[in-house]
Protein backbone atom coordinates (compact mmCIF):
# COMPACT_ATOMS: atom_id res chain seq x y z
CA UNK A 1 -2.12 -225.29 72.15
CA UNK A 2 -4.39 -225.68 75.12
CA UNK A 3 -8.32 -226.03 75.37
CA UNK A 4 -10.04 -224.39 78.12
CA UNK A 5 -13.67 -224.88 76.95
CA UNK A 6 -15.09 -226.75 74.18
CA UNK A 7 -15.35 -223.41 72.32
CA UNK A 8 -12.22 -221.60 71.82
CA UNK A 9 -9.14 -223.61 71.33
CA UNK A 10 -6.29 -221.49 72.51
CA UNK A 11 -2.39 -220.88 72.50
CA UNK A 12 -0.44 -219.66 75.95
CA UNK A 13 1.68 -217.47 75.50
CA UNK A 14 4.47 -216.00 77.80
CA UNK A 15 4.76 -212.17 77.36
CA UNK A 16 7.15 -209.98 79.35
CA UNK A 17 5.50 -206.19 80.65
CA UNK A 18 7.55 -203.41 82.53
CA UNK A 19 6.43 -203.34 85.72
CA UNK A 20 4.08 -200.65 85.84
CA UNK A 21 2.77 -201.59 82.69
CA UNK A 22 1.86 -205.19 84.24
CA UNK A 23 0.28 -203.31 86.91
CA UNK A 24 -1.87 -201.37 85.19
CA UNK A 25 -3.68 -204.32 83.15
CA UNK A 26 -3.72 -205.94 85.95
CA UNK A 27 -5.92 -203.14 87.70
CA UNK A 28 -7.72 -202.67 84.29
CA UNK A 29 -8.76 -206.48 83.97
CA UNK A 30 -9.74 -206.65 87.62
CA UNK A 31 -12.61 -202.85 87.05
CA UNK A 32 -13.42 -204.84 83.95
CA UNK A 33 -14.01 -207.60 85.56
CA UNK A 34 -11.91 -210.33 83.56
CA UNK A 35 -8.37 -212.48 83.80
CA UNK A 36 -5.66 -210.76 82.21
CA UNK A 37 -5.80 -213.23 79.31
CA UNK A 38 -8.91 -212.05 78.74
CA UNK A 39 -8.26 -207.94 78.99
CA UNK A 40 -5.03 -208.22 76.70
CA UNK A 41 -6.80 -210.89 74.20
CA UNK A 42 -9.35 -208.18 74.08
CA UNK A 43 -6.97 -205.36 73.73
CA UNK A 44 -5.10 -207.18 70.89
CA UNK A 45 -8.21 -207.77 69.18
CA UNK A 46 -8.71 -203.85 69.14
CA UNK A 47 -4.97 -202.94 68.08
CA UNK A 48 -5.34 -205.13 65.24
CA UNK A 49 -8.86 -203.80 64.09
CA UNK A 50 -7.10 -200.07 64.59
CA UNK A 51 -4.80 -201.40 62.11
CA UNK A 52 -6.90 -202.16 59.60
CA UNK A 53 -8.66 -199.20 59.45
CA UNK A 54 -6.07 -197.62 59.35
CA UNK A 55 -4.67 -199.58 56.27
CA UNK A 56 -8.69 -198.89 54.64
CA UNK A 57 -8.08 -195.02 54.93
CA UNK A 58 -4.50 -195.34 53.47
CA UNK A 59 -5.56 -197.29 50.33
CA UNK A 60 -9.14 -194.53 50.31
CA UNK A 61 -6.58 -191.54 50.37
CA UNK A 62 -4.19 -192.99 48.03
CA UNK A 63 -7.17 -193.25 45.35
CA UNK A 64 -8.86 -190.06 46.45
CA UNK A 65 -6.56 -187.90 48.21
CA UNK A 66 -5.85 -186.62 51.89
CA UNK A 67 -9.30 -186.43 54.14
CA UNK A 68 -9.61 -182.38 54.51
CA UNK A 69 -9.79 -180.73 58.27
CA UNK A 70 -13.39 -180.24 57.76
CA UNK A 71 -14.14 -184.32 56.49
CA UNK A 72 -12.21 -185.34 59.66
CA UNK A 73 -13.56 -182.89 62.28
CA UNK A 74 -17.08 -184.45 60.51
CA UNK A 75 -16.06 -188.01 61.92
CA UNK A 76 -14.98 -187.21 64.66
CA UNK A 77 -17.87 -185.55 65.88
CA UNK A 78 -19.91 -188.84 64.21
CA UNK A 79 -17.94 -191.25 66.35
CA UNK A 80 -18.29 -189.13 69.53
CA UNK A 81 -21.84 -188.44 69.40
């Protein structure tokens, strides 16, 4: 484990990407303005909150049952808008 700042102790890591993969966060990170590290750190984050949410409506539709068309046409239209 490695400290860069006095804030955030970190880990590196070594990950392997196909090529055009590697090139695309690489182009993403660079319009967003941040290191790599700092683009995938920030897309694991979001992964890993997808996959909780996706564990909350699991455990919601086990107790209540399946969302209907309607409820999730109804949230999708609240998290566009």
């Amino acid at each position: 484990m490695k400290e860069y700042d006095l804030r955030m102790p970190v880990e590196r890591l070594t990950v392997s990407l196909e090529t055009g993969l590697a090139a695309a966060v690489r182009a993403a990170a660079d319009a967003d303005s941040q290191n790599m590290s700092a683009w995938l750190a920030d897309a694991a984050r979001r992964r890993l909150a997808t996959r909780g949410l996706r564990d909350v409506v699991a455990e919601w539709e086990t107790e209540h049952g399946a969302f209907s068309g309607e409820e999730l046409d109804t949230a999708r239209d609240r998290l566009q808008g």
